[in-house]
Structure formats: structure tokens, C-alpha cells
Protein backbone atom coordinates (compact mmCIF):
# COMPACT_ATOMS: atom_id res chain seq x y z
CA UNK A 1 151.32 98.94 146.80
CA UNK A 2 153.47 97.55 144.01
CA UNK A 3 149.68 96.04 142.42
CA UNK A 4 148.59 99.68 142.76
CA UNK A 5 151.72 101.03 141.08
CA UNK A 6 151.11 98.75 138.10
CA UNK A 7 148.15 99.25 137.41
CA UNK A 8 149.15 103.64 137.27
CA UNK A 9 151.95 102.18 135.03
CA UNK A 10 149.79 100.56 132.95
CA UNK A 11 147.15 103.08 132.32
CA UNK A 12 150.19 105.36 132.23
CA UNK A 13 152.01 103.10 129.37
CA UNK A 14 148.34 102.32 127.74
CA UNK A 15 148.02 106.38 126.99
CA UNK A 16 151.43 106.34 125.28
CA UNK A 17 150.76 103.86 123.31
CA UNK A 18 146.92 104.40 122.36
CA UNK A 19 146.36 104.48 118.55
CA UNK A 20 144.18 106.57 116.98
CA UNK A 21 140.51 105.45 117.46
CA UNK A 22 141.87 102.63 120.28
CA UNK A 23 139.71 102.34 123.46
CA UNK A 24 141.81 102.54 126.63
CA UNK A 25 140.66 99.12 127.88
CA UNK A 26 141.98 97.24 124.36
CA UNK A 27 145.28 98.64 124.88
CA UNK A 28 145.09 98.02 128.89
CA UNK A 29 143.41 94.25 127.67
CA UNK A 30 146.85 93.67 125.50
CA UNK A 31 149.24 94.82 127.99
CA UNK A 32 147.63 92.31 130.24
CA UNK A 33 148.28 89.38 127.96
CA UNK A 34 151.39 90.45 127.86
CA UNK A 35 152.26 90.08 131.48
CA UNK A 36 150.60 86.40 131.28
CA UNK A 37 152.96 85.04 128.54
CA UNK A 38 155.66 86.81 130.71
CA UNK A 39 154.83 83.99 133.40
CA UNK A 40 155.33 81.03 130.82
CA UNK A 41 158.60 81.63 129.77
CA UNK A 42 157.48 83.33 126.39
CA UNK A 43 159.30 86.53 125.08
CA UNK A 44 157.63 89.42 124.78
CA UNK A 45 158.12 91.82 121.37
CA UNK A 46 159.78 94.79 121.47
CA UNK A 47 157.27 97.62 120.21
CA UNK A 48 158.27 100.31 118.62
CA UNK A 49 157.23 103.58 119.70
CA UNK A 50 156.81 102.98 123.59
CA UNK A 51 160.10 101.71 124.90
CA UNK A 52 159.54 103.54 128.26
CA UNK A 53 156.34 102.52 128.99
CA UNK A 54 157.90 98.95 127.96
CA UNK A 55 160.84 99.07 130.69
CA UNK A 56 158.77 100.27 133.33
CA UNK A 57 155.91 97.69 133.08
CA UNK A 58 158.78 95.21 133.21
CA UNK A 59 160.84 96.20 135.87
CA UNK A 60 156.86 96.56 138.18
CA UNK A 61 156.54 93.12 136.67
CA UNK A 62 159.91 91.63 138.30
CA UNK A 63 159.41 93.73 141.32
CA UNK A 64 156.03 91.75 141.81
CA UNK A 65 157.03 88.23 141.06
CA UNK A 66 159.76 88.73 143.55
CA UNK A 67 157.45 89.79 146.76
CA UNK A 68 155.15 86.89 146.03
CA UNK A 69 152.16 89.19 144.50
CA UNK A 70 149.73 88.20 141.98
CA UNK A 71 149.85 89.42 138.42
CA UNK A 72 146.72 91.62 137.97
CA UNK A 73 144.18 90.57 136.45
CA UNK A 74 143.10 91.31 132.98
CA UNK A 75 139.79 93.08 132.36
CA UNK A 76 137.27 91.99 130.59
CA UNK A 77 136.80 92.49 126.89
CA UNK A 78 135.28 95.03 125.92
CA UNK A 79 132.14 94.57 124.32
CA UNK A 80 132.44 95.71 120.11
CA UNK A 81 130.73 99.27 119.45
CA UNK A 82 127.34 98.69 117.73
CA UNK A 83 127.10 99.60 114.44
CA UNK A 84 125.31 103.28 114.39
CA UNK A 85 121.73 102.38 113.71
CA UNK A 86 121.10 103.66 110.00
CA UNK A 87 118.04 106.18 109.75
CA UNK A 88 116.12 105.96 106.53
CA UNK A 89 114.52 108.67 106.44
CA UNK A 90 110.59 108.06 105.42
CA UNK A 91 109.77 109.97 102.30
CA UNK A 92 106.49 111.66 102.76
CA UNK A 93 104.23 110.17 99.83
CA UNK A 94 104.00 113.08 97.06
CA UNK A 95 100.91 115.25 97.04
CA UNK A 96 99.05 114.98 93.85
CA UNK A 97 98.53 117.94 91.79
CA UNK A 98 95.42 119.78 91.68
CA UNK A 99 94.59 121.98 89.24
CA UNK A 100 91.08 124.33 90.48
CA UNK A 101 88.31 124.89 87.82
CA UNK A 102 88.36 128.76 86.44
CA UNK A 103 87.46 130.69 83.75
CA UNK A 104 88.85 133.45 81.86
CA UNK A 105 89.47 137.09 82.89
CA UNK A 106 86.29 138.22 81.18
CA UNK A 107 84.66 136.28 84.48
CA UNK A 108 84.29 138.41 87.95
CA UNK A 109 86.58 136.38 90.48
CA UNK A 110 84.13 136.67 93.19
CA UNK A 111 81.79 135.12 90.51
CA UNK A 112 83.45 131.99 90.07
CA UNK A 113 84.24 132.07 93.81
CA UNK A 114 80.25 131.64 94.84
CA UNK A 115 78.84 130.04 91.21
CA UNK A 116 75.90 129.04 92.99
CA UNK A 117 74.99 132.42 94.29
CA UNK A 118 75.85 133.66 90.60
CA UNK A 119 73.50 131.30 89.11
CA UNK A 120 70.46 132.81 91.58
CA UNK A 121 71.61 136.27 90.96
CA UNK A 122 68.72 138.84 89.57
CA UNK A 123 69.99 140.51 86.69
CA UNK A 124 67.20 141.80 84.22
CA UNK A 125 69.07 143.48 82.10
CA UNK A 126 71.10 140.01 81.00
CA UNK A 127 68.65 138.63 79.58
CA UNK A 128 65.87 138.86 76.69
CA UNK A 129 62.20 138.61 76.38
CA UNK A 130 60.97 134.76 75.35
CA UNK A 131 58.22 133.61 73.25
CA UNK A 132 56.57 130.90 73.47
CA UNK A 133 52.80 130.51 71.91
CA UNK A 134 52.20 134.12 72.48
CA UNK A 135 53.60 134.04 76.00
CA UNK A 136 56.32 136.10 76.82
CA UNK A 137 58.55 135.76 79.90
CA UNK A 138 61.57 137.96 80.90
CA UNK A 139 63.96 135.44 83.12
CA UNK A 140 65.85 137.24 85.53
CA UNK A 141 68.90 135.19 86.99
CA UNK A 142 70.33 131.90 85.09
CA UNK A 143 67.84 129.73 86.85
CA UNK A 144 64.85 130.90 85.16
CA UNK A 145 66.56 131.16 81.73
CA UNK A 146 67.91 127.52 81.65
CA UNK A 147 64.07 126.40 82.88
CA UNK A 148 62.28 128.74 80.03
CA UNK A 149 64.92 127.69 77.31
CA UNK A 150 63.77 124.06 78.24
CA UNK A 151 59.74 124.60 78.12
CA UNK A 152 60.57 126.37 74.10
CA UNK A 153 61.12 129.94 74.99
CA UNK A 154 63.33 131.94 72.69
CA UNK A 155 64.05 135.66 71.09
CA UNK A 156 61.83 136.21 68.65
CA UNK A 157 64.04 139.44 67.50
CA UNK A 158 67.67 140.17 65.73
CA UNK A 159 68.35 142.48 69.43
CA UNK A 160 66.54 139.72 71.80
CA UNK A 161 69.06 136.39 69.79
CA UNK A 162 72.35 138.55 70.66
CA UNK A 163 71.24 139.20 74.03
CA UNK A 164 69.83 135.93 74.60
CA UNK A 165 73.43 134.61 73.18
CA UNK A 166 75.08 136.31 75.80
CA UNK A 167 73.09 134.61 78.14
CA UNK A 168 74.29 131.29 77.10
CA UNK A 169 78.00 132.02 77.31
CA UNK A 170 77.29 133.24 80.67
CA UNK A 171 74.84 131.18 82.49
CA UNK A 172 76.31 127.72 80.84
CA UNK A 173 79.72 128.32 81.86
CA UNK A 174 78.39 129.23 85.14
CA UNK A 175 76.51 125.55 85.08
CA UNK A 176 79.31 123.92 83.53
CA UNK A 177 81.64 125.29 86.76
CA UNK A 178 79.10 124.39 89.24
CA UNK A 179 79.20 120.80 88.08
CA UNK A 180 83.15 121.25 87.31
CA UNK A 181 85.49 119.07 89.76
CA UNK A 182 89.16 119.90 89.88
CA UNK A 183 91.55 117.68 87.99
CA UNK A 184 95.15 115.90 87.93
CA UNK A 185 96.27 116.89 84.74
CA UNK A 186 95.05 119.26 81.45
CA UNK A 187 95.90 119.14 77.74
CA UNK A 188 93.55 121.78 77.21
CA UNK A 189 94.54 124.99 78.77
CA UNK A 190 95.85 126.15 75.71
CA UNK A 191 94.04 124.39 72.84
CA UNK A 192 92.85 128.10 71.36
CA UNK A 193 96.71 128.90 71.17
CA UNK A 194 97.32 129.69 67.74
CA UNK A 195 95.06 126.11 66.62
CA UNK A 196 93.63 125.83 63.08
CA UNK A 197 91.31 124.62 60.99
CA UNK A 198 93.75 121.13 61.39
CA UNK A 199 93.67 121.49 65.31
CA UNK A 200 89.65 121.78 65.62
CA UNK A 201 87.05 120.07 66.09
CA UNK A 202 84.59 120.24 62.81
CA UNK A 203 81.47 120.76 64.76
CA UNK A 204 82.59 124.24 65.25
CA UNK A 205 81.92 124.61 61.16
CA UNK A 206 78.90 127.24 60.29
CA UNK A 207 75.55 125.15 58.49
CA UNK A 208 73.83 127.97 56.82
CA UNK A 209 72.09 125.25 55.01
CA UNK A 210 70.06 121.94 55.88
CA UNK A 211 72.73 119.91 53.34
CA UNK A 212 75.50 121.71 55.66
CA UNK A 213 74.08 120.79 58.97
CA UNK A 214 74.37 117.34 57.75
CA UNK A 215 77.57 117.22 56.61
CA UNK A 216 78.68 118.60 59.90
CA UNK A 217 76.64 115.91 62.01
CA UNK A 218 78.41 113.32 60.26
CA UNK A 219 81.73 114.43 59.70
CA UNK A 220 81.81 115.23 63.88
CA UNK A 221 80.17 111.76 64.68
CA UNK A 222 83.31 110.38 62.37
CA UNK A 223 85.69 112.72 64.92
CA UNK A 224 86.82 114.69 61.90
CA UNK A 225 88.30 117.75 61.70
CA UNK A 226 87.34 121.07 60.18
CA UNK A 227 90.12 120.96 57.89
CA UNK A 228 88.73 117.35 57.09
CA UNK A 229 85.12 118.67 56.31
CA UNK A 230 86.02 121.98 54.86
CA UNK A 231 89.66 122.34 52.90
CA UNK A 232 89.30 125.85 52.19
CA UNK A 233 89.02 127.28 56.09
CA UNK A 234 91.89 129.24 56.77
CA UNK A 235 92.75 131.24 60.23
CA UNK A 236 91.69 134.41 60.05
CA UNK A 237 92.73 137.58 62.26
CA UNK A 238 90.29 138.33 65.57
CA UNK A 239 89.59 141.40 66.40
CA UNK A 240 89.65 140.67 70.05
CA UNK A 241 92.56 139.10 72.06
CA UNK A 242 92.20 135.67 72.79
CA UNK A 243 89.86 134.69 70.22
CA UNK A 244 90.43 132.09 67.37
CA UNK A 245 89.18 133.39 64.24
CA UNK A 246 88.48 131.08 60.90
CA UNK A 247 87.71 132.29 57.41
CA UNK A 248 85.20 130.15 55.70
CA UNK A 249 85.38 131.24 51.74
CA UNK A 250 83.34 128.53 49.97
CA UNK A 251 79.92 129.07 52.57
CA UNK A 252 81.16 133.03 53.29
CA UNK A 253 80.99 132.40 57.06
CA UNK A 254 83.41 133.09 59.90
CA UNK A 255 84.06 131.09 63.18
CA UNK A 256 84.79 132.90 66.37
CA UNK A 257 86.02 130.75 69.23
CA UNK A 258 86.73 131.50 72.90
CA UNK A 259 88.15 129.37 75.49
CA UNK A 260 84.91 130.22 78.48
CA UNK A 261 85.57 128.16 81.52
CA UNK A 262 87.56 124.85 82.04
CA UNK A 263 87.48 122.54 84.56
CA UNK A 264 87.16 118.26 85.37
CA UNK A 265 83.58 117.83 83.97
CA UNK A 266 83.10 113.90 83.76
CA UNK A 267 85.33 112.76 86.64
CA UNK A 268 88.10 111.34 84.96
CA UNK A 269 90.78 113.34 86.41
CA UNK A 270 91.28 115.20 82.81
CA UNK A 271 90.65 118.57 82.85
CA UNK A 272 88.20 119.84 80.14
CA UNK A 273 87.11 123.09 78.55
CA UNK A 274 84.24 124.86 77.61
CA UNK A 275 84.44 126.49 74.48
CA UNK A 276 82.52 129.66 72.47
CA UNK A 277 81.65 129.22 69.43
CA UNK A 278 80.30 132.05 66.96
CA UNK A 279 78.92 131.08 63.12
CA UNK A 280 78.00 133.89 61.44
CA UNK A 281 77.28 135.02 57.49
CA UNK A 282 79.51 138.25 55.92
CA UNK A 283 76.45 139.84 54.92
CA UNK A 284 74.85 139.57 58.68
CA UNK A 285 71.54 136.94 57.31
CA UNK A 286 73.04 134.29 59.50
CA UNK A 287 74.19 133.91 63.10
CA UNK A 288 74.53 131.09 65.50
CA UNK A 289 76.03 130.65 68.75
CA UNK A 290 77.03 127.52 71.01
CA UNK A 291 79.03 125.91 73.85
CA UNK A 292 81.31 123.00 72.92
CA UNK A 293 82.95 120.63 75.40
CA UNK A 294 85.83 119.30 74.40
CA UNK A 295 88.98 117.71 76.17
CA UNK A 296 91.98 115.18 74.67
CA UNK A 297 94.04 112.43 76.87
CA UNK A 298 97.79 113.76 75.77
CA UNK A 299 99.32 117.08 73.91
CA UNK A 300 99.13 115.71 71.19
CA UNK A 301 95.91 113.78 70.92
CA UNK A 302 93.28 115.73 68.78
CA UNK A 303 89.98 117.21 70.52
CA UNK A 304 87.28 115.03 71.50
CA UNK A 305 83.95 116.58 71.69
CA UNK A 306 82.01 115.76 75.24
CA UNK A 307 78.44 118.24 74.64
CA UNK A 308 77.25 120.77 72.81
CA UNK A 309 75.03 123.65 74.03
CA UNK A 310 72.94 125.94 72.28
């Protein structure tokens, strides 16, 4: 009885004198060495904060050396709390941007959505009649003009070369979206945005002349610009929004240029564009119109030429 009555002192004196964040068992574990130096003669230290719990343990202490019993035990230690395991959470790896092939808004959505079914799409009225040694030939979807351009056909009339031109803005940027990848990154997106004569490319420059058509061959095999092969281009005003208009005074020719289509052509992960480009005389004797692929590695970089289509 008087070992059972010690031990409810104990637990008794133990919740009096629990510190914050103490485990029961380390304060019953240092009342218990307490008790054993009491058996050797040693003196135990007044604490401060508990001196009831203290008197009572002591007088159950005496009580219990007098009848004979044993001093309880002391518990075992109590194993020390494992550090909380620290979660690290696992970052997902970063999805790399994709940026889609498209075109601008003069393009039907649902035609850049199928381009193969655009491509094989009958259409008559698109296109011109071709001549080629007295045969003539009216293509009707992209398919058939691309294979009658190749075998020499062309508009043999003012009408038939403007229709005919249409047909290469639309049917090559159909091609170049059907071979189009998408891409990590673009500098191009906005290389018609207010760009100069400084910011293009000088193949875009009108050759009304054999001597001109030189000049431009070399000065775009040297990567020059049109500034660079003709000082006197200026930007000029467009009458339609979007375009890039340049004044050429010394040849009296204008450029129009369009942004068509853009879109990862060559599998670098670079996106390139496809651009429009009009040459054509003030007094109407001279017109000319082709595709230019172009694309640049940084903002800054100027544009590199990849094809040209006509």
C-alpha cells in the first residue's frame, strides 16, 4: 500500500512540477533518482516551485524505509523523440513552352486547323489559267498549282499574274504550315512592327532591271540590308493595316510586306516566319511578288533569310 501511495504521489508531484514541453516519465525518471541518492546519505535540493509535492514524496519516502519496503524502481528512459522527418517536396520538372504554328487573321481558323484538307480543297475561282507551249491548264486546289508551277506553267496575262499571285500567298503558306513544327521560342512574331529599311532583309528590294537583280543577289548572299544596298529607301505609309510599306525613290518602286504564316520550319526549336513581299513600279510596268523565310536567334539579331518563293 505505501509502494502504491508513492507512486500516486509521484505522478501527483511529477504534474506539479512538469515544465513546459517535459514528458511525464522525465520528470517521474528524476524524481526517482532522487529517492536513490536519498538512500546514500546525499542531500537532496530544495526546488523551487513544488515544495508540497517535495514534503510529501519525503515523508512516503521515510514511511517506506521504516516498514522494510523497497524504494520503487525507476523507469526506464525514455527513448529521445525523433527528429520530424523533413519532406522536400519534389518540384515537378517545368513544362517547356510551346508556341503552335498560325497565321494571320486574313487565314480561316478552320483552315489552318485541317491544312492538309485546305491544300486538296477545289477552288476554281483561286486560281488562273497556265501556259505552257500552247497548253493551258486551270489548277483547281493548291496541289495542282504547286505541280503545274513546277512543269513551267504561268499567267500569260496582267489579270491571270495578280490572280496567280494570290495563289502563291495562299497555297505556300498553306505548304509552309503543313511542314511547320511548333517551337520553344520566337524573335519573329513581330519583325513587321514598325521595321525599316535598317531592320530588313535586302532581298525584299524591287530589280526592275538585270544590273538590279544582281546587285540584290549579292548584296543578300553578303546578309546585307536594304538600307545597305539602297540608302535612299525610306518607310512609307500602307494603305492596309499590318503591312510594311517602303518608298524606293532612286528605281521609283515600292515594297509591300506582310507577315503570312509563322511557325518552326527547320527544326531548330526557333520559330520562323513567312513573309509577303510585293515589288511593284509607280507607273504599274512592273510587278513582282514572293515568299521570304526569314527567322533571327535573339531580339536583336538581324533577319536571316532561310528560302525564297516565287
Amino acid at each position: 500500500m505505501l509502494a502504491l501511495a508513492a507512486s500516486c504521489l509521484l505522478a501527483w508531484g511529477c504534474d506539479a512540477e512538469r515544465g513546459a514541453g517535459e514528458s511525464v516519465s522525465a520528470v517521474q525518471l528524476r524524481h526517482a533518482r532522487s529517492l536513490a541518492t536519498a538512500g546514500t546519505g546525499a542531500t537532496r535540493p530544495a526546488r523551487e516551485g513544488a515544495p508540497l509535492a517535495d514534503a510529501r514524496a519525503a515523508s512516503v519516502e521515510a514511511g517506506s524505509r521504516a516498514a522494510g519496503a523497497p524504494s520503487p524502481a525507476p523507469p526506464p528512459p525514455e527513448p529521445p523523440a525523433a527528429a520530424p522527418a523533413r519532406r522536400t517536396a519534389a518540384k515537378a520538372p517545368a513544362k517547356p513552352i510551346e508556341l503552335m504554328p498560325g497565321a494571320n487573321e486574313d487565314f480561316d481558323p478552320a483552315v489552318v486547323a485541317d491544312v492538309e484538307w485546305a491544300l486538296n480543297a477545289d477552288d476554281e475561282n483561286a486560281f488562273a489559267t497556265l501556259v505552257h507551249e500552247k497548253k493551258h491548264v486551270l489548277p483547281r486546289n493548291c496541289r495542282d498549282w504547286r505541280v503545274f508551277r513546277k512543269r513551267g506553267f504561268a499567267p500569260k496575262s496582267a489579270l491571270g499574274e495578280q490572280v496567280d499571285a494570290g495563289a502563291l500567298v495562299r497555297c505556300g503558306a498553306l505548304e509552309f504550315l503543313a511542314r511547320a513544327s511548333s517551337s520553344r521560342v520566337t524573335h519573329v512574331r513581330d519583325a513587321l512592327v514598325g521595321a525599316g529599311p535598317a531592320a530588313l532583309p535586302a532581298i525584299v528590294a524591287s530589280a526592275t532591271s538585270k544590273p538590279a537583280l544582281q546587285a540584290r543577289g549579292a548584296a543578300a548572299s553578303r546578309g546585307l540590308t536594304l538600307a545597305e544596298l539602297l540608302p535612299s529607301a525610306r518607310t512609307g505609309t500602307s494603305e492596309v493595316p499590318g503591312r510594311v510599306a517602303i518608298l524606293e525613290p532612286a528605281s521609283e518602286t515600292s515594297v509591300i510586306l506582310n507577315a503570312e504564316v509563322w511557325g518552326d520550319i527547320n527544326s531548330d526549336g526557333i520559330e520562323d516566319l513567312l513573309i509577303s513581299v510585293l515589288n511593284s513600279s509607280d507607273d504599274g510596268s512592273y510587278f513582282d511578288i514572293r515568299l521570304v523565310e526569314v527567322t533571327r536567334t535573339s531580339p536583336r539579331a538581324r533577319l536571316t533569310v532561310l528560302a525564297v518563293l516565287q
